[in-house]
Protein backbone atom coordinates (compact mmCIF):
# COMPACT_ATOMS: atom_id res chain seq x y z
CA UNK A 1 32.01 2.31 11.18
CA UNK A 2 35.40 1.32 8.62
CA UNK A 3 34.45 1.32 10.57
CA UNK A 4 40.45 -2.56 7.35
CA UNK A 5 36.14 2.07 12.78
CA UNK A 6 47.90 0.45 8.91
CA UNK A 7 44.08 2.80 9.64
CA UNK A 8 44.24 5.99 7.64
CA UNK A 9 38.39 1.07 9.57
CA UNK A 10 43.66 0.71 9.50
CA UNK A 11 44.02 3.77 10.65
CA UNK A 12 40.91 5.08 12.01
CA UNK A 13 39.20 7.47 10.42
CA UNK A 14 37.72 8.63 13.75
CA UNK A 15 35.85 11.96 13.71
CA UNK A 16 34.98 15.80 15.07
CA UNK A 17 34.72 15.36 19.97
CA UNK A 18 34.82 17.26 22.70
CA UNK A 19 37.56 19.71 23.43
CA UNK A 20 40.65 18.07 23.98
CA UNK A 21 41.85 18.00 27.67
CA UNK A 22 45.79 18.47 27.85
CA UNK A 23 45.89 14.87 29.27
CA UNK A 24 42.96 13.17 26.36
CA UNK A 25 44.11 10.65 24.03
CA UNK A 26 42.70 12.82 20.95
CA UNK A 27 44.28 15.56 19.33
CA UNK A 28 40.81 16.84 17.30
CA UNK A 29 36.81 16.74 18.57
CA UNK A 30 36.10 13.10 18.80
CA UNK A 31 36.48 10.64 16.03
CA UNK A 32 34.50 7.81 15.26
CA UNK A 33 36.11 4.77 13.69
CA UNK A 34 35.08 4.60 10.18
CA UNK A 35 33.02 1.47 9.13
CA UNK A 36 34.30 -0.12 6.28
CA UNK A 37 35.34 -3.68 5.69
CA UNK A 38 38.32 -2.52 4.11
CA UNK A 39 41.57 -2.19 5.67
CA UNK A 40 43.67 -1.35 2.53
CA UNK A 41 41.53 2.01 1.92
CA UNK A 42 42.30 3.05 5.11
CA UNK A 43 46.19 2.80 4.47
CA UNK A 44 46.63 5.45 1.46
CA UNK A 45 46.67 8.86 2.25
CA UNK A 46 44.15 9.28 -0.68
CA UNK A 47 41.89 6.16 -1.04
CA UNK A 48 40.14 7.48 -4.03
CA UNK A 49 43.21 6.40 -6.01
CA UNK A 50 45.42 4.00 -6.79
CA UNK A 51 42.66 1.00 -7.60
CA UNK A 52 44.17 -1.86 -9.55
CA UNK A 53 41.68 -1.72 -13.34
CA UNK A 54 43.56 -5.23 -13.68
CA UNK A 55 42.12 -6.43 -10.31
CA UNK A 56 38.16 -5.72 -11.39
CA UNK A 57 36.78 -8.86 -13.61
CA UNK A 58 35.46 -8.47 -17.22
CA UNK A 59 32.24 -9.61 -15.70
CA UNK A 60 31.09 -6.95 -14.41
CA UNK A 61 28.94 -4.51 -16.04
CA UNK A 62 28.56 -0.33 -14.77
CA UNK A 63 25.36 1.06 -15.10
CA UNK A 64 23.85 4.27 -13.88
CA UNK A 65 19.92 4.65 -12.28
CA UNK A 66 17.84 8.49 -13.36
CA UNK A 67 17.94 8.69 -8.94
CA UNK A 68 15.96 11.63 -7.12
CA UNK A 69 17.73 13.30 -4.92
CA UNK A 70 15.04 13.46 -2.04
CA UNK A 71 12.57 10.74 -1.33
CA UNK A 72 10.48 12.14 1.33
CA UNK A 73 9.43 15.46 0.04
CA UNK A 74 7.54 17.01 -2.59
CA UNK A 75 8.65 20.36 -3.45
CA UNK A 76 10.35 21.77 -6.24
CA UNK A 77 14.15 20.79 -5.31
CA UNK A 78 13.13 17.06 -4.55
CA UNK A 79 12.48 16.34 -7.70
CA UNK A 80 15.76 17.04 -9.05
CA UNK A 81 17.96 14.11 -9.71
CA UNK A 82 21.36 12.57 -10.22
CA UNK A 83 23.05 9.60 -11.87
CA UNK A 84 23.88 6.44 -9.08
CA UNK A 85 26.45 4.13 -10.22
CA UNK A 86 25.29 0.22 -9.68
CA UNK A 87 27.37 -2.40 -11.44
CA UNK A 88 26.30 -5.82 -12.20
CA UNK A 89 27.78 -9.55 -12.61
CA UNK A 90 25.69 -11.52 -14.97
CA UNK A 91 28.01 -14.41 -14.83
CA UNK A 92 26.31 -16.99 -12.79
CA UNK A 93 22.76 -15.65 -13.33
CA UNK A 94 19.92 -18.42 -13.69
CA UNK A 95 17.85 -15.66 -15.58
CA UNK A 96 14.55 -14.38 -14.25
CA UNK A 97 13.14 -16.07 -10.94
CA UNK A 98 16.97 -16.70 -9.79
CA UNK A 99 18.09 -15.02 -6.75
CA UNK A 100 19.64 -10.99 -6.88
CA UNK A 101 22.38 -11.14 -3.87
CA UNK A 102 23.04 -7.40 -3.73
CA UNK A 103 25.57 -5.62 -1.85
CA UNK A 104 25.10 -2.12 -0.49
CA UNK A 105 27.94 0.23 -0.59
CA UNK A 106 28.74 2.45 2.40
CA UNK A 107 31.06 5.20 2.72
CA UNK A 108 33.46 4.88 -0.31
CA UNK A 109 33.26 4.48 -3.38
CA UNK A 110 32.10 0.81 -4.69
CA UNK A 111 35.18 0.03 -6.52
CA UNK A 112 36.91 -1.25 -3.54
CA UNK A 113 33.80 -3.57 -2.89
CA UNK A 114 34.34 -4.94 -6.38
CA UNK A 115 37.87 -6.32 -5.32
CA UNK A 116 37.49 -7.35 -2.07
CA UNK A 117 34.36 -8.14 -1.04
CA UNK A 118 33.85 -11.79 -2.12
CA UNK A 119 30.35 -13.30 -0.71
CA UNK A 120 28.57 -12.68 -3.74
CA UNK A 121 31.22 -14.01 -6.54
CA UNK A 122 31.75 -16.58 -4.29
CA UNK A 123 28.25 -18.04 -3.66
CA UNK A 124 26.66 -16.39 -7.35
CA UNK A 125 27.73 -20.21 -8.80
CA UNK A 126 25.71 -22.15 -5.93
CA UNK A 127 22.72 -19.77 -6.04
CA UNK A 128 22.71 -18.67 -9.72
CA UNK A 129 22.61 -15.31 -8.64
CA UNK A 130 22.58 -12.15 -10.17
CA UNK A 131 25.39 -10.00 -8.36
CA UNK A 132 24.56 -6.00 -7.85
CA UNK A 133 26.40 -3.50 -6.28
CA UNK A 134 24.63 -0.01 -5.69
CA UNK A 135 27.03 2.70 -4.53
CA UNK A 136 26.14 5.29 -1.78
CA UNK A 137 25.13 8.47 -2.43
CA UNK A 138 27.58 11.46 -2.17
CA UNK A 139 30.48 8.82 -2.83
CA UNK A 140 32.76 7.77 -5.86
CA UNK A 141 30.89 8.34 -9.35
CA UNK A 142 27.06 9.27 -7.12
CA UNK A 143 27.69 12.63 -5.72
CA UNK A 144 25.06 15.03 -6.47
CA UNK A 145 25.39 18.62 -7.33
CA UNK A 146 28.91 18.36 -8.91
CA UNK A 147 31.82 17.48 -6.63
CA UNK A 148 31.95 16.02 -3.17
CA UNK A 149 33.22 19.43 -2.10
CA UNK A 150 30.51 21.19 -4.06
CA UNK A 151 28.09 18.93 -2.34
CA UNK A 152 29.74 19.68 1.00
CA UNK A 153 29.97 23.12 0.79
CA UNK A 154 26.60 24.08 0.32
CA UNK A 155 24.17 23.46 3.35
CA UNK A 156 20.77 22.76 1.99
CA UNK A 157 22.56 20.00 -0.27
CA UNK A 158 23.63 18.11 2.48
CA UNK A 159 20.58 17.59 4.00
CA UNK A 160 20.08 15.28 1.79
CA UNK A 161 22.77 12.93 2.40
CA UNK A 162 21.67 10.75 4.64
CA UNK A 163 21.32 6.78 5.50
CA UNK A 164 17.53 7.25 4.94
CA UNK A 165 17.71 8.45 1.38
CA UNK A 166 20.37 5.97 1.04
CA UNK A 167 18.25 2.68 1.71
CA UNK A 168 15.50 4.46 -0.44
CA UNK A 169 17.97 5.08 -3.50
CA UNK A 170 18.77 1.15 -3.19
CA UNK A 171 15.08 0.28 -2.91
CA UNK A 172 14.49 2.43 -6.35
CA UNK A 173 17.53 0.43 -7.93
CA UNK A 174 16.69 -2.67 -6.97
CA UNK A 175 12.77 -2.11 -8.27
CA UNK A 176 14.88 -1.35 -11.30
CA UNK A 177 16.77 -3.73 -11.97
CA UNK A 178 13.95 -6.14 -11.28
CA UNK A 179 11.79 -4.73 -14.06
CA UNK A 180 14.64 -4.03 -16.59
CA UNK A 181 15.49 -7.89 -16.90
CA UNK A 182 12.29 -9.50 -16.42
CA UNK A 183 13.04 -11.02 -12.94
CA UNK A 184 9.90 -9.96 -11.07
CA UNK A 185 10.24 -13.16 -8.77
CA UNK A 186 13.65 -13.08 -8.24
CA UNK A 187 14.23 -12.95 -4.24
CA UNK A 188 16.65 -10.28 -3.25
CA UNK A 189 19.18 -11.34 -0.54
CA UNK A 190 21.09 -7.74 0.42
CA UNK A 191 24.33 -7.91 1.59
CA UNK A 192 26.48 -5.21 3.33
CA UNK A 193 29.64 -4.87 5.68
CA UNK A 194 30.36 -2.51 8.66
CA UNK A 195 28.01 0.50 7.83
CA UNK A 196 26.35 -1.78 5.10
CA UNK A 197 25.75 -4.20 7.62
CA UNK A 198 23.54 -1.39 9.17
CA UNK A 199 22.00 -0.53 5.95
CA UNK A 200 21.06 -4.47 4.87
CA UNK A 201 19.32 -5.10 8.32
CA UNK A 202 17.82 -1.68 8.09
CA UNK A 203 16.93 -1.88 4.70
CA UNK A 204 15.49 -5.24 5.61
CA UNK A 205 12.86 -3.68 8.38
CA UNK A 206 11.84 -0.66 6.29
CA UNK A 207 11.81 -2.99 2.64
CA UNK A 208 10.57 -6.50 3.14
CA UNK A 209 8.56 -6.53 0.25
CA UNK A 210 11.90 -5.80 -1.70
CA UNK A 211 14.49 -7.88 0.40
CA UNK A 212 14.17 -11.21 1.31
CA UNK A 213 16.76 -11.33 3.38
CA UNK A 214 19.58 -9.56 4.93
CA UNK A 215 23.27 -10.59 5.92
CA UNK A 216 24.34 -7.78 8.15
CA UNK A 217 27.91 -8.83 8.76
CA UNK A 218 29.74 -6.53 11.26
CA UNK A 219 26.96 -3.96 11.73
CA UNK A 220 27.18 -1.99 15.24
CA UNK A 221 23.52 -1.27 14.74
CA UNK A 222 23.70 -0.89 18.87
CA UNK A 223 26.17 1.39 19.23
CA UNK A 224 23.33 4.21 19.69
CA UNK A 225 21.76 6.02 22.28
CA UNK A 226 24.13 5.06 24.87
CA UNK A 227 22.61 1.03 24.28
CA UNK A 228 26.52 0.44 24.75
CA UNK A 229 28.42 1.63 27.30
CA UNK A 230 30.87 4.22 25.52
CA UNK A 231 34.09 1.86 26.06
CA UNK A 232 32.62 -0.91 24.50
CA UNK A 233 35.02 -0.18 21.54
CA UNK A 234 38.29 0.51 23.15
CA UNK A 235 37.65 -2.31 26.04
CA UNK A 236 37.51 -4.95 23.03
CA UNK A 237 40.78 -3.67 21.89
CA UNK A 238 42.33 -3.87 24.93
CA UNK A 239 41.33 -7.69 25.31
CA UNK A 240 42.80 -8.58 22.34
CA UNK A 241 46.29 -6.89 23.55
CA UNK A 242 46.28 -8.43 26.49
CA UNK A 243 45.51 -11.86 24.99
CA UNK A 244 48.06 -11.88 22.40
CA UNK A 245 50.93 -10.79 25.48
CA UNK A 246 50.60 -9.29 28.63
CA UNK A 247 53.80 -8.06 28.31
CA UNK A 248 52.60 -5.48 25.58
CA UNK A 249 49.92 -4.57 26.62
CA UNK A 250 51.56 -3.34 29.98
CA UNK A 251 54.10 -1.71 27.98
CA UNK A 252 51.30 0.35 26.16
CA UNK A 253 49.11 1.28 29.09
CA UNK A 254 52.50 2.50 31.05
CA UNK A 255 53.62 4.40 27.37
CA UNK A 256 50.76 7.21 28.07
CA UNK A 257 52.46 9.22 31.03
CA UNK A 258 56.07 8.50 29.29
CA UNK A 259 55.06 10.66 26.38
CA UNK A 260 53.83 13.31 28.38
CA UNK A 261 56.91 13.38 30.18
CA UNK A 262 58.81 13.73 27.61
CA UNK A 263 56.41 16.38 25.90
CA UNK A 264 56.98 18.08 29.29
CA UNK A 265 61.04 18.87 29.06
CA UNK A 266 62.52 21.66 27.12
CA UNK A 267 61.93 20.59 22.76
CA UNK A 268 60.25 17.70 24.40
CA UNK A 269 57.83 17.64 21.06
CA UNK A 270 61.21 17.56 19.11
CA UNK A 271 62.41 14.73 20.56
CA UNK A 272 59.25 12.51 20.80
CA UNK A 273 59.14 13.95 16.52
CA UNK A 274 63.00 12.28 16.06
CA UNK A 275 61.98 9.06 18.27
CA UNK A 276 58.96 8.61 16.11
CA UNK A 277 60.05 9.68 12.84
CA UNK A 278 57.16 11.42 12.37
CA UNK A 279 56.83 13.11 8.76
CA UNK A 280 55.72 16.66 10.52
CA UNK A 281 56.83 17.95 13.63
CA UNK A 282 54.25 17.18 16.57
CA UNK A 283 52.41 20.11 17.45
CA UNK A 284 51.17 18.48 21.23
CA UNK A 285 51.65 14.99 22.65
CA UNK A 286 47.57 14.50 21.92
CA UNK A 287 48.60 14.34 18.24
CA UNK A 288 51.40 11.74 18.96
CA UNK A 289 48.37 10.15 20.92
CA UNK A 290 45.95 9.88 18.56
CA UNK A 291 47.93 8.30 16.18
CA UNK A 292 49.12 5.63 17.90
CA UNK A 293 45.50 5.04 19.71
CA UNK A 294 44.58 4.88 15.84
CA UNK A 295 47.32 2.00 14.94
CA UNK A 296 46.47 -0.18 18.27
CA UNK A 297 42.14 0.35 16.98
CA UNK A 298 43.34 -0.46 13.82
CA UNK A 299 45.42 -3.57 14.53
CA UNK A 300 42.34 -4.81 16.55
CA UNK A 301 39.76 -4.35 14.40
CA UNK A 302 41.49 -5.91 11.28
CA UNK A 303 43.13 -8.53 13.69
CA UNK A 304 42.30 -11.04 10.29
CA UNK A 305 44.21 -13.86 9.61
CA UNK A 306 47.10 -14.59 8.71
CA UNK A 307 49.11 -12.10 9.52
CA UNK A 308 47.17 -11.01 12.76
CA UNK A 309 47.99 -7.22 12.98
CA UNK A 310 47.86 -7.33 16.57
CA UNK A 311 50.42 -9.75 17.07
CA UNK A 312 52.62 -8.12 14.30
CA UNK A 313 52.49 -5.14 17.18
CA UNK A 314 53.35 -6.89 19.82
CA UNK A 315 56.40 -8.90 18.22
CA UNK A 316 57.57 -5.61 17.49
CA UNK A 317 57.04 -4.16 21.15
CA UNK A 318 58.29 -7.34 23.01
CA UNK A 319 60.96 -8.18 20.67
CA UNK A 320 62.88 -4.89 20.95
CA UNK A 321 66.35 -4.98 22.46
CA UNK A 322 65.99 -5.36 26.35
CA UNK A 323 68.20 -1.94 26.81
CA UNK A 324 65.09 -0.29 24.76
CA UNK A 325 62.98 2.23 26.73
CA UNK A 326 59.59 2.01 26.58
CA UNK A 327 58.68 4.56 24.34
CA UNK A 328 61.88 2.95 21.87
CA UNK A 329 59.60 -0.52 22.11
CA UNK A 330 56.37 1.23 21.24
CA UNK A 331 57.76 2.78 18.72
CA UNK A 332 59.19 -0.63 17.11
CA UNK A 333 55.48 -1.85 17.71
CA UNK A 334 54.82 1.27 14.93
CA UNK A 335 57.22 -0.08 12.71
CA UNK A 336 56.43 -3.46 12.77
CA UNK A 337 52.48 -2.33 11.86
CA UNK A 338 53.64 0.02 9.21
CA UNK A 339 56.45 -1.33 7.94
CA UNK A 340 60.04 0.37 8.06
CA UNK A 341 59.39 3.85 6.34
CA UNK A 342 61.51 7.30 5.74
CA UNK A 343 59.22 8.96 8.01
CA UNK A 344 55.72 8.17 9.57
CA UNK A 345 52.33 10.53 8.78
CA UNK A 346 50.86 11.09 11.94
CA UNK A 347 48.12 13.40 11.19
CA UNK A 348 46.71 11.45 7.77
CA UNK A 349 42.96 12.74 8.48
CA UNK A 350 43.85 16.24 7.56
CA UNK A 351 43.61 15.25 3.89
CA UNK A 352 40.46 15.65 2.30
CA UNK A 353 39.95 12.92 0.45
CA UNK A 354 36.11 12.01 -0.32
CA UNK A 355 35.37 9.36 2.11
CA UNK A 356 36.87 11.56 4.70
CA UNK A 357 35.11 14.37 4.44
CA UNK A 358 31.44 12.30 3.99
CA UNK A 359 32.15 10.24 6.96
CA UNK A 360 32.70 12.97 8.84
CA UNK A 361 29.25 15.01 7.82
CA UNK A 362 28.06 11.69 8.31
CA UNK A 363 28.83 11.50 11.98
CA UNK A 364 27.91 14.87 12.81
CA UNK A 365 24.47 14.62 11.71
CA UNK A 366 22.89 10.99 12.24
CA UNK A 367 25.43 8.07 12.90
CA UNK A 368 26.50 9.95 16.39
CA UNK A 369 28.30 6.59 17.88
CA UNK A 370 29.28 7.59 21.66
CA UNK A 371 32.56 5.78 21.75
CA UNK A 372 35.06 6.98 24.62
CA UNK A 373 37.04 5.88 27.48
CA UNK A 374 36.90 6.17 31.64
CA UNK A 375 39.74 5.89 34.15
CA UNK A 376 41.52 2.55 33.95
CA UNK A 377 38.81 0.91 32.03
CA UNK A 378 40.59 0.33 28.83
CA UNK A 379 44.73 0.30 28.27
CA UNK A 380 43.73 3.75 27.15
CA UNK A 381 44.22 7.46 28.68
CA UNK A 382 40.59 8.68 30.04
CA UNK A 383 39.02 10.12 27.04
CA UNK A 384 35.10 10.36 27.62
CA UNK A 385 32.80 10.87 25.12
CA UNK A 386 31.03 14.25 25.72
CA UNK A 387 27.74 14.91 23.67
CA UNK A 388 27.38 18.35 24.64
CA UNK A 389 30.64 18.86 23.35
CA UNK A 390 30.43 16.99 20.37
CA UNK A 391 27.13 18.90 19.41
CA UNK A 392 28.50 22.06 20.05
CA UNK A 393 31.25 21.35 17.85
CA UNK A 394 29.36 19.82 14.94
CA UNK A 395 26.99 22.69 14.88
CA UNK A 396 30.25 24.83 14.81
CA UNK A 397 31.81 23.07 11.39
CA UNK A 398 28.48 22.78 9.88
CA UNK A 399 25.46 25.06 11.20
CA UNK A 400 23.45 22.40 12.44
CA UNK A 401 23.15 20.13 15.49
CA UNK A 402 23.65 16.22 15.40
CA UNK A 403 20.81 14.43 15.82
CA UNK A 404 22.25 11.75 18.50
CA UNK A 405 18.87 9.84 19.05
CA UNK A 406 17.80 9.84 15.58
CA UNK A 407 19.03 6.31 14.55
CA UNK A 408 17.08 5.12 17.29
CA UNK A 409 14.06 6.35 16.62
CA UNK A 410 14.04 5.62 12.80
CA UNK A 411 15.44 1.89 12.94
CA UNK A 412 14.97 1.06 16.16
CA UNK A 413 17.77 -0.55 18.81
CA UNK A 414 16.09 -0.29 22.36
CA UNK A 415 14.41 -3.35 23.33
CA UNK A 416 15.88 -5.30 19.84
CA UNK A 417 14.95 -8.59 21.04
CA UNK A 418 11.44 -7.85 22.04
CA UNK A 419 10.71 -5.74 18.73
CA UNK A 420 12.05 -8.00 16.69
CA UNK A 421 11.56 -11.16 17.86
CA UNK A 422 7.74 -9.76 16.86
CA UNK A 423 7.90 -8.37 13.63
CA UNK A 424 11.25 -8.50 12.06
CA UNK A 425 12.78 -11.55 10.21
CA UNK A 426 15.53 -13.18 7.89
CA UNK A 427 18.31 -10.74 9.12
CA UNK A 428 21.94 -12.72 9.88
CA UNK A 429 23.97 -10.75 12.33
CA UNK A 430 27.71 -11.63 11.90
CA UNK A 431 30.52 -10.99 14.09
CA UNK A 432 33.94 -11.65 14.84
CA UNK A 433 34.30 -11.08 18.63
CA UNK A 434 37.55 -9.61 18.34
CA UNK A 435 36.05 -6.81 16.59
CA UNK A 436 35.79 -4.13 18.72
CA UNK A 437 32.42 -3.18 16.86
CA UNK A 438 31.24 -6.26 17.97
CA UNK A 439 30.57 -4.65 20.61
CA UNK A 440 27.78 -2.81 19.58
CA UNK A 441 26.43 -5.89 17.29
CA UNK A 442 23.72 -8.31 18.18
CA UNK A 443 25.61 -11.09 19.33
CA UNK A 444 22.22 -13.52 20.09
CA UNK A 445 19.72 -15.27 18.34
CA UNK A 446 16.62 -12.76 18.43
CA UNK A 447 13.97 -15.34 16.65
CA UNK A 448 14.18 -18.47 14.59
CA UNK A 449 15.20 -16.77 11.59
CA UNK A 450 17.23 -13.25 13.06
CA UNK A 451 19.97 -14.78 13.73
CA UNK A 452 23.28 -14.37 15.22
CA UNK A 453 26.73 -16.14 14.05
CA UNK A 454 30.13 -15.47 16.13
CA UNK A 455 33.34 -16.35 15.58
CA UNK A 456 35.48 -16.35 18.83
CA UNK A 457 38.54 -15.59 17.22
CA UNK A 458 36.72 -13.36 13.61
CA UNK A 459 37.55 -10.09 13.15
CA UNK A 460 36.17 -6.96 10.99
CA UNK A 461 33.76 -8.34 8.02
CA UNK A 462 35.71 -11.27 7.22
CA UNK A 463 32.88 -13.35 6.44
CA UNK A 464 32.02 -10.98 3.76
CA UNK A 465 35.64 -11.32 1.90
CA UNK A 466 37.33 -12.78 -0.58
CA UNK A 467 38.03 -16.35 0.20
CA UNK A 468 41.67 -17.46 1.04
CA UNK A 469 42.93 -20.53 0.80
CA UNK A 470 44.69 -19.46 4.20
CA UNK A 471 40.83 -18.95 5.75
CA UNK A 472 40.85 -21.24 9.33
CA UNK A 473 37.90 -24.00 9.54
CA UNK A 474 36.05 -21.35 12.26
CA UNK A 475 35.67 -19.12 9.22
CA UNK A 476 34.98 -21.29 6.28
CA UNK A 477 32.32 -22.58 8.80
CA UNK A 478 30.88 -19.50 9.66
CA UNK A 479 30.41 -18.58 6.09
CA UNK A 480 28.82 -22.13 5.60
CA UNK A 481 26.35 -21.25 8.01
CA UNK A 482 25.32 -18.01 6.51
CA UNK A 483 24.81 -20.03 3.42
CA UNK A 484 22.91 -22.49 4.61
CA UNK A 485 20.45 -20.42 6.24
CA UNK A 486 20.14 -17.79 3.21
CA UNK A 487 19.10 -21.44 1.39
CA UNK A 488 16.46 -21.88 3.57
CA UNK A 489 14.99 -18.57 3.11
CA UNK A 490 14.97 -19.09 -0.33
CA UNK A 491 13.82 -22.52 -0.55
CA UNK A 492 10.70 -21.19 1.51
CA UNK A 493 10.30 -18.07 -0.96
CA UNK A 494 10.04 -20.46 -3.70
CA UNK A 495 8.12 -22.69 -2.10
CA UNK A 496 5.41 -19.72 -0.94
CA UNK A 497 5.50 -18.47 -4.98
CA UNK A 498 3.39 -21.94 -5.27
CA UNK A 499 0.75 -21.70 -2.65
């Protein structure tokens, strides 16, 4: 990440950058798009709320795993523990030596995952597999220490929150679950969207004696180490403007220098704060900025079928009245996104919610994602990602450094297709290319069985969703694909259990 990186992955929770110029797009030390699959948790103001109990099936099952806290130490404190939330699906289950398709949560809390992330209930009938879903650490009902602010506040507990100690809490579960139902040869397929996508393929490398398989659907696991060039992200979103009309997409790159214009004459900020119907009054034109930056990222990434955000924004630009200014046409693009409102929350980070407030420790330790923007390389004002910057202004907030290079060096990324076209296998990379992760995915086949499926036209995780009836044939075929080859793996598994 999202990061369906409306954002609050559809407004983006992007997190602490450098300084803010007085001409940068961001208001606040740079963000990075949150990774989730979901849009709708991006949308409320508090996304630890308002969950439908009527949307959840009777089927599944919570449980709780005895976890410990750190997995790579042996002193005193590691040995404490805390209760992880996993809930399981029995429904479909062939019973011991059937398959366990497991999904790994990311950074919320799993009940979201339980409504909307349909690849398992969907394919548990064809495979008779057991359906698990393992929540993160430090999110929903698995924080240790207390609270998530408890958690937060105190620095030696946060060490341990971490996508290391994440993979190992999921490798304890899943060793777990294996011996509490009697399904020792049961091949594990893990599944996992956006920053799960990251966790199933790394999971994969560090656990193939546990996973068989991985379907990494979304996953950015590139987007390290300067692998891709910063305005990957933000050039991917301008494509998909400038597909969907040229016409908006000019109107948005020329909407930049109108705002600071405005901002510039006397209760300039009050007037862009009427024109905007903004619920607060704009404290800078950055914060105006940012928001919209965050609606355009938004659109893009969760450009999903069939309402296509993106050219929801664009109706709304291009279809203003021709007498309409430009900043009058970009703000109809706003309410054509976020539906007519009373007034429009510009500055909807600033609430603490949970997955807030993890995501951003999150990026200020390990998953340091250089995203930014040159001059004239995106539809976007110059915004260049700055990692002095951005480390001097994590270790401000939290007393220690980033550790930019870290990801790197622990999963790998440089050289992907010579590493692991040697000693990795059974990982499926999907992407939509409109996705401006995608970017930062592997988009090619690395070996016979790491394996890469695109969608032209695909968006954020939608492979990994519930099934419409309203799906197009490029994505009921894409998620055909990913079946067929997870039935090959486990055709050969079974067929190996025999030799």
């Amino acid at each position: 990440m999202e990061a369906r990186f409306s954002f609050q992955f559809c407004h983006l929770l992007l997190l602490l950058l450098q300084s803010t110029l007085s001409n940068s797009v961001l208001a606040i030390p740079h963000k990075i798009p949150r990774l989730t699959p979901h849009r709708e948790t991006l949308t409320r103001r508090d996304p630890n709320k308002n969950l439908s109990a009527s949307a959840i099936s009777d089927d599944f099952i919570t449980l709780f795993y005895t976890q410990t806290i750190d997995h790579f130490n042996y002193g005193p404190q590691s040995y404490a523990t805390f209760q992880q939330r996993y809930v399981i699906n029995f429904k479909y289950w062939g019973g011991s030596n059937s398959p366990i398709f497991a999904y790994l949560g990311a950074e919320e809390q799993i009940d979201f995952d339980l409504q909307s992330i349909g690849f398992l209930s969907a394919n548990a009938r064809h495979f008779k597999a057991l359906q698990v879903y393992i929540e993160h650490r430090y999110y929903g009902e698995s924080i240790p220490f207390g609270t998530m602010e408890q958690a937060m506040n105190d620095m030696n507990t946060r060490g341990y929150f971490n996508s290391a100690q994440a993979i190992a809490d999921y490798a304890q579960v899943l060793i777990h679950i294996k011996e509490k139902f009697s399904a020792q040869n049961s091949p594990i397929i893990v599944v996992g969207g956006s920053y799960g996508g990251m966790l199933a393929s790394w999971f994969r490398l560090k656990y193939p004696h546990i996973a068989l398989g991985a379907l990494a659907s979304s996953a950015p696991i590139l987007y390290f180490d300067n692998i891709t060039p910063q305005n990957g992200y933000y050039s991917i979103v301008t494509k998909v403007f400038k597909e969907a009309s040229e016409s908006c997409y000019e109107t948005i790159r020329r909407s930049w220098s109108e705002i600071d214009k405005v901002a510039a004459q006397h209760k300039g900020l009050s007037i862009l704060s009427k024109k905007f119907k903004t619920c607060a009054h704009l404290n800078s034109s950055a914060e105006l900025k940012d928001y919209l930056v965050d609606v355009y990222a938004g659109a893009a990434q969760y450009n999903a079928p069939p309402d296509y955000p993106v050219t929801v924004v664009c109706r709304g630009i291009d279809g203003a009245p021709n007498e309409t200014d430009i900043l009058g046409r970009i703000f109809a693009g706003v309410v054509a996104y976020n539906k007519k409102s009373s007034c429009y929350e510009t500055n909807g980070y600033k609430y603490p919610t949970e997955t807030n407030v993890g995501w951003k420790w999150q990026t200020c330790s390990e998953m340091v994602m250089p995203l930014g923007t040159g001059i004239n390389d995106t539809m976007f004002p110059p915004s260049p990602f700055n990692l002095d910057q951005f480390i001097k202004d994590c270790k401000s907030t939290y007393g220690v450094p980033p550790r930019p290079h870290w990801v790197t060096t622990n999963y790998g990324g440089h050289d992907i297709k010579l590493i692991l076209r040697r000693f990795g296998s059974n990982i499926i990379f999907s992407n939509g290319l409109r996705d401006p992760y995608s970017s930062g995915g592997v988009l090619e086949d690395i070996s016979q069985s790491i394996i890469a499926v695109s969608t032209v036209n695909g968006s954020h995780c939608l492979d990994v969703l519930v099934p419409d009836q309203s799906d197009p044939s490029w994505l009921i075929e894409q998620r055909n694909k990913e079946i067929e080859i997870i039935d090959g793996w486990i055709a050969k598994y079974y067929a190996d259990l025999l030799i």
